[in-house]
N, C-alpha and C. Protein backbone atom coordinates (compact mmCIF):
# COMPACT_ATOMS: atom_id res chain seq x y z
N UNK A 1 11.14 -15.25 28.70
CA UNK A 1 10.42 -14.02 29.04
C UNK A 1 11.39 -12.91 29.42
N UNK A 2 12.18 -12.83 30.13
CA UNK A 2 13.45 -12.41 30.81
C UNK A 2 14.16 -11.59 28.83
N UNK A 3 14.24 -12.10 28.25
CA UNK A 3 14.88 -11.55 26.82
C UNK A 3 13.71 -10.79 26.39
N UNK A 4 12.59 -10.72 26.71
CA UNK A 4 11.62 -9.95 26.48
C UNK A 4 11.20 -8.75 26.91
N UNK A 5 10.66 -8.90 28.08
CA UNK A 5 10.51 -8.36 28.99
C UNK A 5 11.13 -6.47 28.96
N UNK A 6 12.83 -6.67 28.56
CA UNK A 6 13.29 -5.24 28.60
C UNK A 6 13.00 -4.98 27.12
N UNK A 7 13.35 -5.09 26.33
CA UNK A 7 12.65 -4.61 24.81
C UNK A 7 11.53 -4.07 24.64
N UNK A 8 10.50 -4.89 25.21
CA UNK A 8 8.78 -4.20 25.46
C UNK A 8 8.62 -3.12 26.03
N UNK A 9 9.62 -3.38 27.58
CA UNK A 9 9.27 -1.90 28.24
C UNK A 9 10.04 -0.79 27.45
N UNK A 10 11.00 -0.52 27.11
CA UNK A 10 11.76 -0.52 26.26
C UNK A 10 10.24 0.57 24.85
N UNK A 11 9.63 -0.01 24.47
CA UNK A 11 9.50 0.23 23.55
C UNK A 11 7.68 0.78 24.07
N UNK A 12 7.56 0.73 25.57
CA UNK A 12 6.23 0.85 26.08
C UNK A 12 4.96 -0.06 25.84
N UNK A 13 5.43 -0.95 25.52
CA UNK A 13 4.81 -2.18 25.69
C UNK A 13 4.45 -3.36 26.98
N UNK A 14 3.65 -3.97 27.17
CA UNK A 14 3.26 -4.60 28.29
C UNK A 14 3.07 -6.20 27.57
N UNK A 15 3.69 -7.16 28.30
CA UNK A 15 3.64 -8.42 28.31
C UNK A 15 2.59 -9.35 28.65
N UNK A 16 2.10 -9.74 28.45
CA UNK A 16 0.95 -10.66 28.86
C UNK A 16 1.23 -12.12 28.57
N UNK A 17 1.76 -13.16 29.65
CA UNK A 17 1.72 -14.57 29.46
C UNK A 17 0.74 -15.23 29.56
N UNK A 18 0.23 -15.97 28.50
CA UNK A 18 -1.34 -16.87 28.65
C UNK A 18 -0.61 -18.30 28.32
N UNK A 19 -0.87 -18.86 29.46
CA UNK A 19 -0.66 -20.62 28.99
C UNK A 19 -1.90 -21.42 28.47
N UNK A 20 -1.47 -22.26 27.47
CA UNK A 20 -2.19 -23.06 27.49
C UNK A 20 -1.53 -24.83 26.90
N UNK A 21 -1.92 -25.10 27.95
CA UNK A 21 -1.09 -26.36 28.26
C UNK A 21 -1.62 -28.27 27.18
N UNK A 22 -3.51 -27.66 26.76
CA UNK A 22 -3.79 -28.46 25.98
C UNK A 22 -4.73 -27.82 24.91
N UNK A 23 -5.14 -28.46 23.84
CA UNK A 23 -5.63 -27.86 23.19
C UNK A 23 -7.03 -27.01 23.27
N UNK A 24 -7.67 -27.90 24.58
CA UNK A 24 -9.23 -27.46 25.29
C UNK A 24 -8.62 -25.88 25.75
N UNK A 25 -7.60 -25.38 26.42
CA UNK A 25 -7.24 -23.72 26.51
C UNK A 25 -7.38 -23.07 25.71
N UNK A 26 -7.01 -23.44 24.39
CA UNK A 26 -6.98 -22.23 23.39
C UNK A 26 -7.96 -21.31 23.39
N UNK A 27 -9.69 -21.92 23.74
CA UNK A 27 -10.45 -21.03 23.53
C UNK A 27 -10.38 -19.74 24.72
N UNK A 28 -10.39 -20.21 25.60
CA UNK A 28 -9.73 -19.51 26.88
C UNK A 28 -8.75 -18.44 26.92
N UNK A 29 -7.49 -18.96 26.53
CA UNK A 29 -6.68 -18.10 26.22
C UNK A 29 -6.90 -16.80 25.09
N UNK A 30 -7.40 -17.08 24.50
CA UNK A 30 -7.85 -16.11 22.86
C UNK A 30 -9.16 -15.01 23.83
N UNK A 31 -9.93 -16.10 24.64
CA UNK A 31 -10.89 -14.62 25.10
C UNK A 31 -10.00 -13.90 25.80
N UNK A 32 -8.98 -14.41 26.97
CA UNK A 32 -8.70 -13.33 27.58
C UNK A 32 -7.42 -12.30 26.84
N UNK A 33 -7.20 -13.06 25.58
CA UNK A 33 -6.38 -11.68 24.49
C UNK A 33 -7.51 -10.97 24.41
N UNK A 34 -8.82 -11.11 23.61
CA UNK A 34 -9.36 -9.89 23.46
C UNK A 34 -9.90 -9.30 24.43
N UNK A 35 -10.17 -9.79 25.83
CA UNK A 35 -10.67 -8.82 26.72
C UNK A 35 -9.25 -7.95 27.40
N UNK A 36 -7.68 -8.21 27.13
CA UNK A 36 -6.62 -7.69 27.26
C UNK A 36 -6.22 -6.55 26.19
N UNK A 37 -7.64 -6.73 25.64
CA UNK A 37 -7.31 -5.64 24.03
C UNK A 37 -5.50 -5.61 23.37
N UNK A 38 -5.25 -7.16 23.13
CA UNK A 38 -4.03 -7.06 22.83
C UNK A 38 -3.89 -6.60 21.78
N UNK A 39 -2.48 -6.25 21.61
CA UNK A 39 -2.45 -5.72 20.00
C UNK A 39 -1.54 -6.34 19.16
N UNK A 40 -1.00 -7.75 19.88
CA UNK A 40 -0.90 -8.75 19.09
C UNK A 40 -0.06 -10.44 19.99
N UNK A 41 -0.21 -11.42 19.35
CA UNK A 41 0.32 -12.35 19.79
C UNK A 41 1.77 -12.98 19.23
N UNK A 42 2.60 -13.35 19.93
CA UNK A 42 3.29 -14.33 19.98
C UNK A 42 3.38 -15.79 19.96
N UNK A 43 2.96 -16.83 19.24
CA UNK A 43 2.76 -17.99 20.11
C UNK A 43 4.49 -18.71 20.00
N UNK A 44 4.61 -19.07 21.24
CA UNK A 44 6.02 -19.70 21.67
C UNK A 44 6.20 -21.37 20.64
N UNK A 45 7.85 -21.43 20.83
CA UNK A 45 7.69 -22.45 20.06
C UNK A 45 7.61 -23.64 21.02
N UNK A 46 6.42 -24.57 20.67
CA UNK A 46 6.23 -25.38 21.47
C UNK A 46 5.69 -26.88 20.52
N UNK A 47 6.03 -28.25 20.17
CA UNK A 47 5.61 -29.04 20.00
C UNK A 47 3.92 -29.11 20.04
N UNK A 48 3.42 -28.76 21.21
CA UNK A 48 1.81 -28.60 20.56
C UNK A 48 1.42 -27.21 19.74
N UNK A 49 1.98 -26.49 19.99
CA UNK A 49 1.42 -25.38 19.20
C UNK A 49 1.94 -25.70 17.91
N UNK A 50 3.50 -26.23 17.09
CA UNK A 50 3.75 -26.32 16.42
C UNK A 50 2.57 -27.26 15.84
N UNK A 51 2.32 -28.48 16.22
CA UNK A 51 1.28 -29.59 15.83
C UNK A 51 0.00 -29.07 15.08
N UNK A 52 -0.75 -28.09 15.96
CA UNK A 52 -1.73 -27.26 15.92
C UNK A 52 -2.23 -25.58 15.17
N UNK A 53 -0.57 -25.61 13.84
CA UNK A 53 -0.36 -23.88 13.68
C UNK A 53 -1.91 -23.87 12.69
N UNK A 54 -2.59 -24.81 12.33
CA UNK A 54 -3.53 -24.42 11.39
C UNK A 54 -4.64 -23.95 12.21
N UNK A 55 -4.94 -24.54 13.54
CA UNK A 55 -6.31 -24.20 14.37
C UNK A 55 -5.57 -22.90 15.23
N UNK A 56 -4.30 -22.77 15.53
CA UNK A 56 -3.90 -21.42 16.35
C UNK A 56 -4.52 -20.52 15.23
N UNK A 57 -4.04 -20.29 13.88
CA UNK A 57 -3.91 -19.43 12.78
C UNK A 57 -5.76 -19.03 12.58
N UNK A 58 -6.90 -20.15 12.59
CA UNK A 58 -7.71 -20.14 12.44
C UNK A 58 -8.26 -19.32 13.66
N UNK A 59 -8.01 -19.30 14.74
CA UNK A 59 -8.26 -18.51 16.36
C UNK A 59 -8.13 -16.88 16.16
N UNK A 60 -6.84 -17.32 15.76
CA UNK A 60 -6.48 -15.26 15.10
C UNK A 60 -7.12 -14.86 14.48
N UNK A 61 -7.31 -15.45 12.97
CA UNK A 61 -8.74 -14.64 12.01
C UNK A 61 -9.82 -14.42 13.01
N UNK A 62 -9.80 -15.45 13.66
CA UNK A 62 -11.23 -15.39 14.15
C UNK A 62 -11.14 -14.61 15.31
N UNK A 63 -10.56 -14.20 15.65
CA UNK A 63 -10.57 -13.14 17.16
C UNK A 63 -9.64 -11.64 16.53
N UNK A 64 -9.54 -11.53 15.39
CA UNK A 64 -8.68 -10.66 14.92
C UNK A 64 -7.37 -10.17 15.75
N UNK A 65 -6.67 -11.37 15.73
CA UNK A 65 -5.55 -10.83 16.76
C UNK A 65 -3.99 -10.88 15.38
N UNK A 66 -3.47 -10.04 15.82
CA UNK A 66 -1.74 -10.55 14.42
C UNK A 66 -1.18 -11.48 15.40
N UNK A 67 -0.78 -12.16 14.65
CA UNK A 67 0.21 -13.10 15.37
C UNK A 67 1.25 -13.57 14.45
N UNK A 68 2.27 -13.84 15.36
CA UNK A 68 3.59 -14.55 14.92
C UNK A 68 3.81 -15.54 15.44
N UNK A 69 4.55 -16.82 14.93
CA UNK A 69 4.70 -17.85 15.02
C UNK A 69 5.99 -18.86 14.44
N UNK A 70 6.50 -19.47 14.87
CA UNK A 70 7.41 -19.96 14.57
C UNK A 70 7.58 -20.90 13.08
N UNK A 71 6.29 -21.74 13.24
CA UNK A 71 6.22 -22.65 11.94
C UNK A 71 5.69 -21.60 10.67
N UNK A 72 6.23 -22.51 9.28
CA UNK A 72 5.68 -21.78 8.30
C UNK A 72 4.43 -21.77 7.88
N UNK A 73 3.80 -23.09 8.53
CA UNK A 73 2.59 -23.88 8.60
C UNK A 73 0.95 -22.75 8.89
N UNK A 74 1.79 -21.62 9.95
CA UNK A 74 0.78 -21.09 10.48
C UNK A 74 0.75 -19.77 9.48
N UNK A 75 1.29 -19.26 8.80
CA UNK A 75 1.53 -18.06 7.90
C UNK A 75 0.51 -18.58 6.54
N UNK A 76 1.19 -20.26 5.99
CA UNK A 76 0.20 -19.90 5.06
C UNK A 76 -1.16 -20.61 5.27
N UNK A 77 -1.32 -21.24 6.89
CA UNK A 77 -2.57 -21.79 6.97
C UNK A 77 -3.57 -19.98 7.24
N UNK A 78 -3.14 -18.89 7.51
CA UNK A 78 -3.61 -17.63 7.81
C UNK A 78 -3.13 -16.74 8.61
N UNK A 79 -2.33 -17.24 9.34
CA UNK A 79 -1.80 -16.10 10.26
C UNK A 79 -1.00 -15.42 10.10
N UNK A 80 -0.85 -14.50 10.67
CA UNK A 80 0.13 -13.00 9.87
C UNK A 80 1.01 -13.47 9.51
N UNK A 81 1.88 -13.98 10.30
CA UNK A 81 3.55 -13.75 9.92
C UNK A 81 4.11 -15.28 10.58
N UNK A 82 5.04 -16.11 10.06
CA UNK A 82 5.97 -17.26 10.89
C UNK A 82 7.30 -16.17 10.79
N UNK A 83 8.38 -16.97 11.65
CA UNK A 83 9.65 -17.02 11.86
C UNK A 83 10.18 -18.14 12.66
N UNK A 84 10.94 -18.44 11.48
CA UNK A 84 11.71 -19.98 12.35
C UNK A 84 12.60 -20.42 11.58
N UNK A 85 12.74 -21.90 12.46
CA UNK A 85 13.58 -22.79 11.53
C UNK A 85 12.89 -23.38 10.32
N UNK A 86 13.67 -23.93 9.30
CA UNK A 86 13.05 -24.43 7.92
C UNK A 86 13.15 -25.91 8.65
N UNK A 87 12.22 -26.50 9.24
CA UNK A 87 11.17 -27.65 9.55
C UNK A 87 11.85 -28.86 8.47
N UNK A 88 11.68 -28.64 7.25
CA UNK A 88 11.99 -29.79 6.25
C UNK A 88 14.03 -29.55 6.23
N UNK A 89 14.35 -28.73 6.56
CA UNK A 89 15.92 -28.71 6.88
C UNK A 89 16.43 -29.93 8.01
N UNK A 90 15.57 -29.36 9.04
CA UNK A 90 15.81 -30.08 10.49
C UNK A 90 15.52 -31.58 10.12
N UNK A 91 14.05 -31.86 9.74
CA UNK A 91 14.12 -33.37 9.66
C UNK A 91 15.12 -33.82 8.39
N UNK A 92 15.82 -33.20 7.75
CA UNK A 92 16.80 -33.32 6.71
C UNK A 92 18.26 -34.17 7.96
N UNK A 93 18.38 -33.18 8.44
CA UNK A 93 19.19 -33.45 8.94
C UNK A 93 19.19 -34.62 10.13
N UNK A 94 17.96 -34.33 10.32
CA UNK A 94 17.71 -35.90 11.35
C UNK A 94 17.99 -36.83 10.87
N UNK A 95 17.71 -37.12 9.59
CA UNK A 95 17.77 -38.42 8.23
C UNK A 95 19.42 -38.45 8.25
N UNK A 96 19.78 -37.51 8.30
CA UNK A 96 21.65 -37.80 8.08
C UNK A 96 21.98 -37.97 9.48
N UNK A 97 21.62 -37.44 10.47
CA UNK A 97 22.12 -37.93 11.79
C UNK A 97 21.78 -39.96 11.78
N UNK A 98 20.97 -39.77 11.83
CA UNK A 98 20.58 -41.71 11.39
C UNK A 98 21.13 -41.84 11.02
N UNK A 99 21.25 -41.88 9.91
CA UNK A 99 22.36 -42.33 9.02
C UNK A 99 23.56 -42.78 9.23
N UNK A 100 24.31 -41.82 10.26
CA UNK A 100 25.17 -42.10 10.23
C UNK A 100 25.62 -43.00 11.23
N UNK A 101 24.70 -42.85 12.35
CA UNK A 101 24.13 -44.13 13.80
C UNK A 101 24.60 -45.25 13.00
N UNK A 102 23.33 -45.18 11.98
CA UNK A 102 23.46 -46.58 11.50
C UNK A 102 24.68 -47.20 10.83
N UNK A 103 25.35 -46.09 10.61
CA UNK A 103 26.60 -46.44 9.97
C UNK A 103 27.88 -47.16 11.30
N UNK A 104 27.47 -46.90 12.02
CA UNK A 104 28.29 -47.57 13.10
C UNK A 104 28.35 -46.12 14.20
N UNK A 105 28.24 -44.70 13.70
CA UNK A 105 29.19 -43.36 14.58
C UNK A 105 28.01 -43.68 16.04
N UNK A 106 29.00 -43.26 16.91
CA UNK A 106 28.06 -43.37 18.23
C UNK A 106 27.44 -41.74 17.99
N UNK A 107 26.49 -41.54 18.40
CA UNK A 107 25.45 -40.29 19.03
C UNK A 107 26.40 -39.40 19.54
N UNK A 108 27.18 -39.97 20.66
CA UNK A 108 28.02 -38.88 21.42
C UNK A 108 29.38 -38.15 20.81
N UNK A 109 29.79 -38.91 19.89
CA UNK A 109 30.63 -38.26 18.90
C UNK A 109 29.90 -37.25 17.82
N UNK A 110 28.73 -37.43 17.67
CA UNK A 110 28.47 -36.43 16.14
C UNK A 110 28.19 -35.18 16.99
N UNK A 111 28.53 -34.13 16.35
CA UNK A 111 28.53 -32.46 16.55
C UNK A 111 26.88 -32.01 17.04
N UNK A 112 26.48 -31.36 17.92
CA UNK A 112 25.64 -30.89 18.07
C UNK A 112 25.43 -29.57 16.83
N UNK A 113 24.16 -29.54 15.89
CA UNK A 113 24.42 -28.63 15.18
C UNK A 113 22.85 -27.87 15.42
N UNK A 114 22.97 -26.31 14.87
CA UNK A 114 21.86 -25.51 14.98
C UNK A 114 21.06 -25.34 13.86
N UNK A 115 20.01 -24.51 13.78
CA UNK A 115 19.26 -24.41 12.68
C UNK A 115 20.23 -23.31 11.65
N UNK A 116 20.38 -23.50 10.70
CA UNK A 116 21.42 -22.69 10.35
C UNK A 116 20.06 -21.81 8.78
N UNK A 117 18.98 -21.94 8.53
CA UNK A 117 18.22 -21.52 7.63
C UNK A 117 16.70 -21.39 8.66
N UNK A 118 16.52 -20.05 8.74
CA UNK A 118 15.42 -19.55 9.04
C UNK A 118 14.57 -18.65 7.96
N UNK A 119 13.41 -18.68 7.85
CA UNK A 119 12.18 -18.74 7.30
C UNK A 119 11.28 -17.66 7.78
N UNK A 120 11.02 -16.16 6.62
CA UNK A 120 10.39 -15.26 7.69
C UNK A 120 9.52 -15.26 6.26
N UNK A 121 7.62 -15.67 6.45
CA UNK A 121 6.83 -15.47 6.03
C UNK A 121 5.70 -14.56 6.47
N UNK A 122 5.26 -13.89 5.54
CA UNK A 122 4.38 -12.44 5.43
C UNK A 122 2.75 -13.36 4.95
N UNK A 123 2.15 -13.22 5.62
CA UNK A 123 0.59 -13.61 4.84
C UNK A 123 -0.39 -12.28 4.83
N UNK A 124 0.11 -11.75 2.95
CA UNK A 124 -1.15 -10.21 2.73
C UNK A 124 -2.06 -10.07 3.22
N UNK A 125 -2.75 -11.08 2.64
CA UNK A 125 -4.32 -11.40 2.51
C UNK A 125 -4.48 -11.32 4.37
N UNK A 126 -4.11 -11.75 5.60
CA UNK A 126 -4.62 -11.92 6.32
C UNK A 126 -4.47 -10.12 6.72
N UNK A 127 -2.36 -9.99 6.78
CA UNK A 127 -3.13 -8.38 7.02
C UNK A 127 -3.76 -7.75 6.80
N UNK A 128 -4.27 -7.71 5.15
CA UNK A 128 -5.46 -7.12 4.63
C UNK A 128 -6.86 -6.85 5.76
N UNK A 129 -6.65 -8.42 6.10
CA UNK A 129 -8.17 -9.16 6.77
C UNK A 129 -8.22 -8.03 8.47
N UNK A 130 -6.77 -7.82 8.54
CA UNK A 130 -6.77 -6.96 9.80
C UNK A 130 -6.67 -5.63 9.96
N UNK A 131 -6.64 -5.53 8.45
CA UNK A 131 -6.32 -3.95 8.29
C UNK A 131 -5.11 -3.15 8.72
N UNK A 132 -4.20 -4.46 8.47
CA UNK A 132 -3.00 -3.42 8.42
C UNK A 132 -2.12 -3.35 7.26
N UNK A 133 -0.98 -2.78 7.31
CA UNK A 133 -0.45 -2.10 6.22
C UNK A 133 1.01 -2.89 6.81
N UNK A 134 1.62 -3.71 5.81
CA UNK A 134 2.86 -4.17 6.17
C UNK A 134 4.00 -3.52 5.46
N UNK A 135 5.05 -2.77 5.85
CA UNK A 135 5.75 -1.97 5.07
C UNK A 135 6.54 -2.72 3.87
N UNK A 136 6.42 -2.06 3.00
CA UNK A 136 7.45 -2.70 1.88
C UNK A 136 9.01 -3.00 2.46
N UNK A 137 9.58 -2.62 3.00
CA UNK A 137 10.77 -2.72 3.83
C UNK A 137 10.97 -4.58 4.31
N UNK A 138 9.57 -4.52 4.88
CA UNK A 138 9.44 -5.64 5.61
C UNK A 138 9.23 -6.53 4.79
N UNK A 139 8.20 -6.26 3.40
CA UNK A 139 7.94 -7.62 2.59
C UNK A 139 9.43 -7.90 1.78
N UNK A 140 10.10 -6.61 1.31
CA UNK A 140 11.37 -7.31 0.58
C UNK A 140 12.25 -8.06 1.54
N UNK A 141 12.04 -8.47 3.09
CA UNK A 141 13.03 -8.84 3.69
C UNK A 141 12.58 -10.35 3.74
N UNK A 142 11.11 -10.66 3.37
CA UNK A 142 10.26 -12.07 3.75
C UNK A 142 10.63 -13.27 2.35
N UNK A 143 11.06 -14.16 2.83
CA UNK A 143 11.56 -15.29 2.43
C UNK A 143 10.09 -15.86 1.67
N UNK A 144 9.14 -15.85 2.06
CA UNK A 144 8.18 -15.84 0.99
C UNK A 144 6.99 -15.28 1.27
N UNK A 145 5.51 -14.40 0.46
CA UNK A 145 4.59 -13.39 0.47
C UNK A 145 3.42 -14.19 0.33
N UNK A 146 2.47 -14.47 1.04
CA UNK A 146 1.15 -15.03 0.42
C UNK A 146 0.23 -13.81 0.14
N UNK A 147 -0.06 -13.53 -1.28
CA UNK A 147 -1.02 -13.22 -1.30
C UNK A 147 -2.69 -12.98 -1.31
């Protein structure tokens, strides 16, 4: 939040943190976006939300909120936009980290490594659905376009 926080104000924007800790929140959380008249969401990257990007994505149409999201999962299940890591990279590399366990290397010797391929998807059709206008700027920069 703290990496946030000055950018927003920054840009006259206001922050709003909504937790939701199981999947029974979501509905909860989504009313009090629209009674916050947000003008758009974030969802954090989190193991349940990742689990869940098709019913988050389905919440947004349905409460007309934009949102961004980390998995690619949620862009082309409907929601505006992902940004993240490439998901099938990471477990790529999990398969070679094994691998090499099994090969005898201890855990504490192999390199800690990062996501080195990130993934920025545009879904038309939903902006359409929200009525907005995504700049061409922005679609030539998106790694892939659903229309």
């Amino acid at each position: 939040m703290k990496n946030l926080e000055a950018p927003a104000r920054a840009r006259g924007l206001q922050l709003h943190v909504l937790n939701a800790n199981t999947e029974r929140d979501f509905d909860a959380a989504f009313a009090r976006l629209v009674q916050l008249h947000a003008g758009g969401l974030v969802v954090a990257p989190d193991i349940m939300f990742n689990s869940r990007a098709q019913q988050l994505a389905a919440l947004t149409l349905k409460h007309a909120v934009p949102a961004v999201h980390t998995v690619r999962e949620f862009a082309v299940a409907g929601g505006l936009m992902s940004y993240g890591g490439n998901i099938r990279e990471t477990h790529r590399q999990a398969g070679i980290y094994t691998g090499r366990i099994l090969k005898g290397e201890k855990p504490a010797d192999l390199p800690v490594q990062q996501v080195t391929k990130v993934e920025f998807v545009i879904n038309l059709k939903t902006a359409k659905a929200l009525g907005l206008n995504v700049p061409n700027t922005l679609i030539g920069r998106a790694d892939e376009v659903i229309e």
